[in-house]
N, C-alpha and C. Protein backbone atom coordinates (compact mmCIF):
# COMPACT_ATOMS: atom_id res chain seq x y z
N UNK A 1 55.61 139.10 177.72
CA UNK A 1 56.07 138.83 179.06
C UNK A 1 54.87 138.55 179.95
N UNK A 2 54.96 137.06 180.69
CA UNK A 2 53.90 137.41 181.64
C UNK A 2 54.36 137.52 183.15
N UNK A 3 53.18 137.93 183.74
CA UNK A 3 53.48 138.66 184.69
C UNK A 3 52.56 137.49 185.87
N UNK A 4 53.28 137.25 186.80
CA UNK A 4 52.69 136.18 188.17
C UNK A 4 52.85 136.44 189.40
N UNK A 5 51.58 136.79 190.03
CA UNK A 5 51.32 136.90 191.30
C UNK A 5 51.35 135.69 192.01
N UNK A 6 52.30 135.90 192.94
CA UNK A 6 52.12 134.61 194.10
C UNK A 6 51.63 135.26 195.04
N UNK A 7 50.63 134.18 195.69
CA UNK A 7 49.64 134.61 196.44
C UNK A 7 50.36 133.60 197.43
N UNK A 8 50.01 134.61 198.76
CA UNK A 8 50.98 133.91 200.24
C UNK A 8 50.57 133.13 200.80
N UNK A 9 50.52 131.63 201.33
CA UNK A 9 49.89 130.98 201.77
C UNK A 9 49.08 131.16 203.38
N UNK A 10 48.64 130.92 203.60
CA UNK A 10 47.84 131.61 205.30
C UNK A 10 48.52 130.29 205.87
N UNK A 11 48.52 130.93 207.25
CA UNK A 11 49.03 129.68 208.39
C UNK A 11 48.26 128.74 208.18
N UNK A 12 47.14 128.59 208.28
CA UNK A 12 46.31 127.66 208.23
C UNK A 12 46.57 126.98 207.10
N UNK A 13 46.81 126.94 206.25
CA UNK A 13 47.08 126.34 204.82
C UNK A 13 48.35 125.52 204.49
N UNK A 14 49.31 126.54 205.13
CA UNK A 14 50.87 125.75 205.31
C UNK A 14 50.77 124.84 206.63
N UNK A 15 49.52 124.94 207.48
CA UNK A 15 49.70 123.63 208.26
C UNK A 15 48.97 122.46 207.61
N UNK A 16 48.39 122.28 207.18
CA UNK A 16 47.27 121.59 205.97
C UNK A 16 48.69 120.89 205.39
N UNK A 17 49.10 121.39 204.11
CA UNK A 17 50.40 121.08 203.62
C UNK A 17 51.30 120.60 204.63
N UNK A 18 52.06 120.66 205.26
CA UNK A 18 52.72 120.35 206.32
C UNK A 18 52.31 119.15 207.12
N UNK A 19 51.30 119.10 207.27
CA UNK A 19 50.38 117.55 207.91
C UNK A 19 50.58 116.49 206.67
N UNK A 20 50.06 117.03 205.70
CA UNK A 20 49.51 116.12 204.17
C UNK A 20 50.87 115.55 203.95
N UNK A 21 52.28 116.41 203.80
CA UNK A 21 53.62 116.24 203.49
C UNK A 21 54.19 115.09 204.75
N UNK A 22 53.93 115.40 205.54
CA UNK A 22 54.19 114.39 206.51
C UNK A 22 53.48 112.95 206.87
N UNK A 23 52.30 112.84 206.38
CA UNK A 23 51.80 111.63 206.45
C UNK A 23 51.90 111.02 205.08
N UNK A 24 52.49 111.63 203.93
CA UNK A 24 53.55 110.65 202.75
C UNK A 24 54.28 110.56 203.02
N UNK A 25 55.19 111.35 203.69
CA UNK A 25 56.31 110.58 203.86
C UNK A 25 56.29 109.36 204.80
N UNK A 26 55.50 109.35 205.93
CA UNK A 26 55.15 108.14 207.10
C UNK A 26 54.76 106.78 206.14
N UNK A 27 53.92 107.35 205.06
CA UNK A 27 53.05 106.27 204.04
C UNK A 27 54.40 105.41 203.43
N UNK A 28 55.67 106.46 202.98
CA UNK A 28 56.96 105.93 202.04
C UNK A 28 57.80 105.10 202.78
N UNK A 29 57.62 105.62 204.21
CA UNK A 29 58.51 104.90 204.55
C UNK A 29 58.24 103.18 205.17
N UNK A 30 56.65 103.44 205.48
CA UNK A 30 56.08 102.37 205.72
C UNK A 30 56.16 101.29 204.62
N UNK A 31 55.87 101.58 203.30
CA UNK A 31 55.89 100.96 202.15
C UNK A 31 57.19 100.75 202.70
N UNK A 32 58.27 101.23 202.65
CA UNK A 32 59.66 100.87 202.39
C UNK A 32 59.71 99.43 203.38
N UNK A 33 59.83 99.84 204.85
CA UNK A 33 59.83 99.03 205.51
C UNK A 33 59.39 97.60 205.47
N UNK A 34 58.11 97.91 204.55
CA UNK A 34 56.89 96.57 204.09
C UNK A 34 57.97 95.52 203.21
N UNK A 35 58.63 96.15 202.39
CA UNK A 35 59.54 95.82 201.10
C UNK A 35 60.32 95.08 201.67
N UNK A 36 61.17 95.34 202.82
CA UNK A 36 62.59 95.36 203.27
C UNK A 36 62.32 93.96 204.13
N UNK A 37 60.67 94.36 204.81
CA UNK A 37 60.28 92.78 205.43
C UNK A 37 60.26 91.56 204.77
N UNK A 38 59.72 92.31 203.89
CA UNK A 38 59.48 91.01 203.12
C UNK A 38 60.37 90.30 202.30
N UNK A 39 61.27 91.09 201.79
CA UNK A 39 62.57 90.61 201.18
C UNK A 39 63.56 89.66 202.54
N UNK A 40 63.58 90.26 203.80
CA UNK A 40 64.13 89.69 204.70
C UNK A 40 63.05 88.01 205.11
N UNK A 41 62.34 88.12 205.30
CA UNK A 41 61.05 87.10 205.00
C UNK A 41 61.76 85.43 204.16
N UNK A 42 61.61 86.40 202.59
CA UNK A 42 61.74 85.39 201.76
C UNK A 42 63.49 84.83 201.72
N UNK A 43 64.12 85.88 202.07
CA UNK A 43 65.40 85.01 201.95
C UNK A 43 65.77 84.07 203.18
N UNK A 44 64.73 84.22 204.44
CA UNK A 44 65.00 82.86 205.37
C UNK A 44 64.49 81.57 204.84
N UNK A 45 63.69 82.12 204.34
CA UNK A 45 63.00 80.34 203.52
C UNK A 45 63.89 79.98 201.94
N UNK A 46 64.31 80.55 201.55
CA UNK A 46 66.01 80.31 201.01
C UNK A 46 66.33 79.85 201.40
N UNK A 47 67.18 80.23 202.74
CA UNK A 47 68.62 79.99 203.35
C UNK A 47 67.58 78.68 203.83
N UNK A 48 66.80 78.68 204.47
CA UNK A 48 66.63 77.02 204.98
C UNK A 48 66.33 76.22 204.07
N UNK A 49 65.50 76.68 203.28
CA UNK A 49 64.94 75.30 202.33
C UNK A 49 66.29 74.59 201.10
N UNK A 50 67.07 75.79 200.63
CA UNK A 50 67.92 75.55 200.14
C UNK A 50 69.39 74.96 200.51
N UNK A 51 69.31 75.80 201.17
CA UNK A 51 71.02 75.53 202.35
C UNK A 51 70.60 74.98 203.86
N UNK A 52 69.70 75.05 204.12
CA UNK A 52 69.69 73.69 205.01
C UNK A 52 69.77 74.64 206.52
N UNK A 53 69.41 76.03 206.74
CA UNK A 53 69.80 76.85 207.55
C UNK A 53 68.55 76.18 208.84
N UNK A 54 68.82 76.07 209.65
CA UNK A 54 67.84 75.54 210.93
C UNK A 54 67.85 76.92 211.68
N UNK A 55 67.03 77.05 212.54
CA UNK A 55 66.49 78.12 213.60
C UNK A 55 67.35 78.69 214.42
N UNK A 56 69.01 78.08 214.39
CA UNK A 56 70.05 79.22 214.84
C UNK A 56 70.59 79.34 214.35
N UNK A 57 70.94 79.11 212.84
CA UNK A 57 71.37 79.81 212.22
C UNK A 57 70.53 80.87 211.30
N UNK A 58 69.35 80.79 211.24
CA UNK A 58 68.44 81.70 211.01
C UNK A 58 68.43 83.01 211.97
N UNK A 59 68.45 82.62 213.11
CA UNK A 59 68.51 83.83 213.95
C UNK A 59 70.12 84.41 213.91
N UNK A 60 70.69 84.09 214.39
CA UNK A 60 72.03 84.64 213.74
C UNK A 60 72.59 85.43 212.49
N UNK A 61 71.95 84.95 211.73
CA UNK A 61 71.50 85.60 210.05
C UNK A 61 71.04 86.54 210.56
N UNK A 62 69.66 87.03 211.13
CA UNK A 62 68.85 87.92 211.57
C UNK A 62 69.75 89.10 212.33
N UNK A 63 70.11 88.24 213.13
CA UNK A 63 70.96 89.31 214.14
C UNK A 63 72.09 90.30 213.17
N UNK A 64 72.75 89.83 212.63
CA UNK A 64 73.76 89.79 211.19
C UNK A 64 73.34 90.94 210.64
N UNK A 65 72.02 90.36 210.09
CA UNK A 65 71.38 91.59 209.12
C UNK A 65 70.91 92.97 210.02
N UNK A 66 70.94 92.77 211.41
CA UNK A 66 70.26 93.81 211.87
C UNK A 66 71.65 94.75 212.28
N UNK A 67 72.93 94.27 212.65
CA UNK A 67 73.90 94.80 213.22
C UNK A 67 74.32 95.45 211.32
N UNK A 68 74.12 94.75 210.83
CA UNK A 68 74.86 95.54 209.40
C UNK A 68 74.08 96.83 209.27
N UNK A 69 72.36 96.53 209.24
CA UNK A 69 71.65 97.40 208.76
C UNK A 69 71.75 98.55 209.76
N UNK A 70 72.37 98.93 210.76
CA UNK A 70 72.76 99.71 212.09
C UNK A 70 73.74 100.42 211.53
N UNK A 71 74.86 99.49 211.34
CA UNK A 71 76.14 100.38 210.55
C UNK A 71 75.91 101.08 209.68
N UNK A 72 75.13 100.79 208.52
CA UNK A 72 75.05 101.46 207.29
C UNK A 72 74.59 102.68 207.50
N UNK A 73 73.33 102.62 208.74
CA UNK A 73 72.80 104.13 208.80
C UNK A 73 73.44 105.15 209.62
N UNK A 74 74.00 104.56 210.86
CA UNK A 74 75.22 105.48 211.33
C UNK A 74 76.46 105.97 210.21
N UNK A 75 76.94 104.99 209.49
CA UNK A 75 78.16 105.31 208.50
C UNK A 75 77.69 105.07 207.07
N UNK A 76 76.97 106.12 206.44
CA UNK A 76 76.88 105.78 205.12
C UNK A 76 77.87 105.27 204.08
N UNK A 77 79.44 105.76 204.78
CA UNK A 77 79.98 105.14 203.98
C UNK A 77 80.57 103.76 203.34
N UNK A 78 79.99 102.90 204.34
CA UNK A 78 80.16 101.64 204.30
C UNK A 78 79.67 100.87 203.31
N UNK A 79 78.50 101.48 202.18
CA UNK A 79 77.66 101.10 201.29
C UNK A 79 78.71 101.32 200.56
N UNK A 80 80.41 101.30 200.73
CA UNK A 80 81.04 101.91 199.51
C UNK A 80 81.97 100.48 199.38
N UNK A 81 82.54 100.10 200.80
CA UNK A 81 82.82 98.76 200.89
C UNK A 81 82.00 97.29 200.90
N UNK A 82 80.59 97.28 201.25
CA UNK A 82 79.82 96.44 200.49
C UNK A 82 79.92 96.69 198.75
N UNK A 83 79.88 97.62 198.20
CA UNK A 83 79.81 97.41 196.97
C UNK A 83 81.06 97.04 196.58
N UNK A 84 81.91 97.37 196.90
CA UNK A 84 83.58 96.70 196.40
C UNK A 84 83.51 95.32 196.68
N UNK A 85 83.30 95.01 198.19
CA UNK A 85 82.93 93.36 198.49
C UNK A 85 82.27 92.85 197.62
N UNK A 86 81.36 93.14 197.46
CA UNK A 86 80.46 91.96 196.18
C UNK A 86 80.62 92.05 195.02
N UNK A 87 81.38 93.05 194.15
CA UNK A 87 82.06 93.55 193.45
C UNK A 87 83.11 92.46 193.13
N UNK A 88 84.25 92.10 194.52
CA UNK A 88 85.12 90.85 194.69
C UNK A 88 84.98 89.99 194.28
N UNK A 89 83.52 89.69 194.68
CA UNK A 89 82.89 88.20 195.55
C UNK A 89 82.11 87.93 193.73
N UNK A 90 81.86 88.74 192.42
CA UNK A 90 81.66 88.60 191.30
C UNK A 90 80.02 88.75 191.51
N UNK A 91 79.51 89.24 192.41
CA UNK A 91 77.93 89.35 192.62
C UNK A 91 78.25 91.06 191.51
N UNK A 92 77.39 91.17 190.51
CA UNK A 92 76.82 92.71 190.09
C UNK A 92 75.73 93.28 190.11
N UNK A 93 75.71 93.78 191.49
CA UNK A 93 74.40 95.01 191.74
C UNK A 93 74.80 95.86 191.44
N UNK A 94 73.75 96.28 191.05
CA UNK A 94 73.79 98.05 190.78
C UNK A 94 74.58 98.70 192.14
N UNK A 95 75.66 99.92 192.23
CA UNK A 95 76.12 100.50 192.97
C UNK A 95 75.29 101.46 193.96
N UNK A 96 75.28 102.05 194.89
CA UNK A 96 74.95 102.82 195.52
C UNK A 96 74.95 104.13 194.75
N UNK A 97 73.97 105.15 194.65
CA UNK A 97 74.20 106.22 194.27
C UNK A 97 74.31 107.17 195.20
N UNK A 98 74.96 108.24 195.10
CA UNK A 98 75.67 109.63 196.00
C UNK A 98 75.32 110.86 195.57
N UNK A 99 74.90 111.25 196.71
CA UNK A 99 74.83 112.48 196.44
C UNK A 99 75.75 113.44 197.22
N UNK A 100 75.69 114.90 197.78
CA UNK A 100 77.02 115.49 198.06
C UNK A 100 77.32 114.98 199.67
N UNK A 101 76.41 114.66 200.24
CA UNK A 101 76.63 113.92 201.58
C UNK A 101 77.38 112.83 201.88
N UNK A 102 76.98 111.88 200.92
CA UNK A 102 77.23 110.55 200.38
C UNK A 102 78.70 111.00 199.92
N UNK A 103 79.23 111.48 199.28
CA UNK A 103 80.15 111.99 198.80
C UNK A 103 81.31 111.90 199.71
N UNK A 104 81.18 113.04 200.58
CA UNK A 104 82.19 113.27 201.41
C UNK A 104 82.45 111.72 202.11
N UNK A 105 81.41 111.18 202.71
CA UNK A 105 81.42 109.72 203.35
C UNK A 105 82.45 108.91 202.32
N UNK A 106 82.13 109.22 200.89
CA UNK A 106 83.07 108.21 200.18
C UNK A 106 84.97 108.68 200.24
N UNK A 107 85.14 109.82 200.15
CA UNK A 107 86.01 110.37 200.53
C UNK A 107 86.68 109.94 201.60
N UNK A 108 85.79 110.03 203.12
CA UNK A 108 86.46 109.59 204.31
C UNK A 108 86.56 107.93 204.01
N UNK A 109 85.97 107.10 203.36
CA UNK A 109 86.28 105.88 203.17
C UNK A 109 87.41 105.47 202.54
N UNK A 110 87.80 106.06 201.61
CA UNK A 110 89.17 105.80 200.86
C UNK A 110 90.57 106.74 201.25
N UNK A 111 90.33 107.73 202.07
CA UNK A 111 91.88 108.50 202.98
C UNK A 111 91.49 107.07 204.11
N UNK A 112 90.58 106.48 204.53
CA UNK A 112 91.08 105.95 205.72
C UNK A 112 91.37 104.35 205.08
N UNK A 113 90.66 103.92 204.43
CA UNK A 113 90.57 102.84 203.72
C UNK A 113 89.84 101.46 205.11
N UNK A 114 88.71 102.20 205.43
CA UNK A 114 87.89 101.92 206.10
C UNK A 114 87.47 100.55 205.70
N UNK A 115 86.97 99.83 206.33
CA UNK A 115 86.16 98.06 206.20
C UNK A 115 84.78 98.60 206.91
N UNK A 116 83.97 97.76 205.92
CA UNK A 116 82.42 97.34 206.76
C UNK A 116 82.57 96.77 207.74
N UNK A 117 83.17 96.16 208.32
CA UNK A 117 82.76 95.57 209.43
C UNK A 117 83.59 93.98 209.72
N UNK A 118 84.53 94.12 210.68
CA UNK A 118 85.41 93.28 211.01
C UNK A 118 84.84 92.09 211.69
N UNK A 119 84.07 90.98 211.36
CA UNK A 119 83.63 89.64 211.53
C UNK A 119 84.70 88.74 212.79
N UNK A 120 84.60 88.16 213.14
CA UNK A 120 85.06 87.94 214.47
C UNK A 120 84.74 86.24 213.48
């Protein structure tokens, strides 16, 4: 049997940790953000070079993507009806994964039988 002393960390130490923990996560999310630009980036020079999208419908796109990306983080559960939508639409991405938060959100999505977002 062995036997382990944990030794208590001093204030000073758990603020050390606590700083260090917080400027990865600032680092992750920055990376993330970097990703998300750039993916948003390359699919305008898509939509124009391919489909012919000119500078208002580019911005409109933009606007689009920014009012969706709003919803999703207020209502996680909406990542449940995008995936059914494209699901429809014969696009196969990988699904959203859930955890117990996510969960319940999927729950309130199917008693209400909720929509992403009603397009005008």
């Amino acid at each position: 049997m062995k036997a382990r002393m944990i030794m208590p960390m001093s204030v000073e130490m758990k603020k050390i940790a606590d700083r260090i923990k917080a400027e990865i996560e600032h680092d992750v999310k920055e990376d993330q953000n970097k990703a998300i630009n750039r993916t948003i980036k390359m699919s305008c020079i898509v939509l124009n070079n391919v489909f012919s999208f000119g500078n208002k419908r580019l911005v409109k796109y933009l606007e689009e993507m920014h009012k969706c990306c709003d919803d999703v983080v207020v209502n996680p559960e909406q990542w449940y009806y995008i995936d059914e939508y494209l699901e429809k639409l014969g696009l196969c991405f990988e699904k959203e994964d859930t955890d117990e938060r996510e969960q319940h959100s999927k729950e309130v999505y199917h008693e209400k039988g909720r929509k992403f977002r009603d397009y005008k």
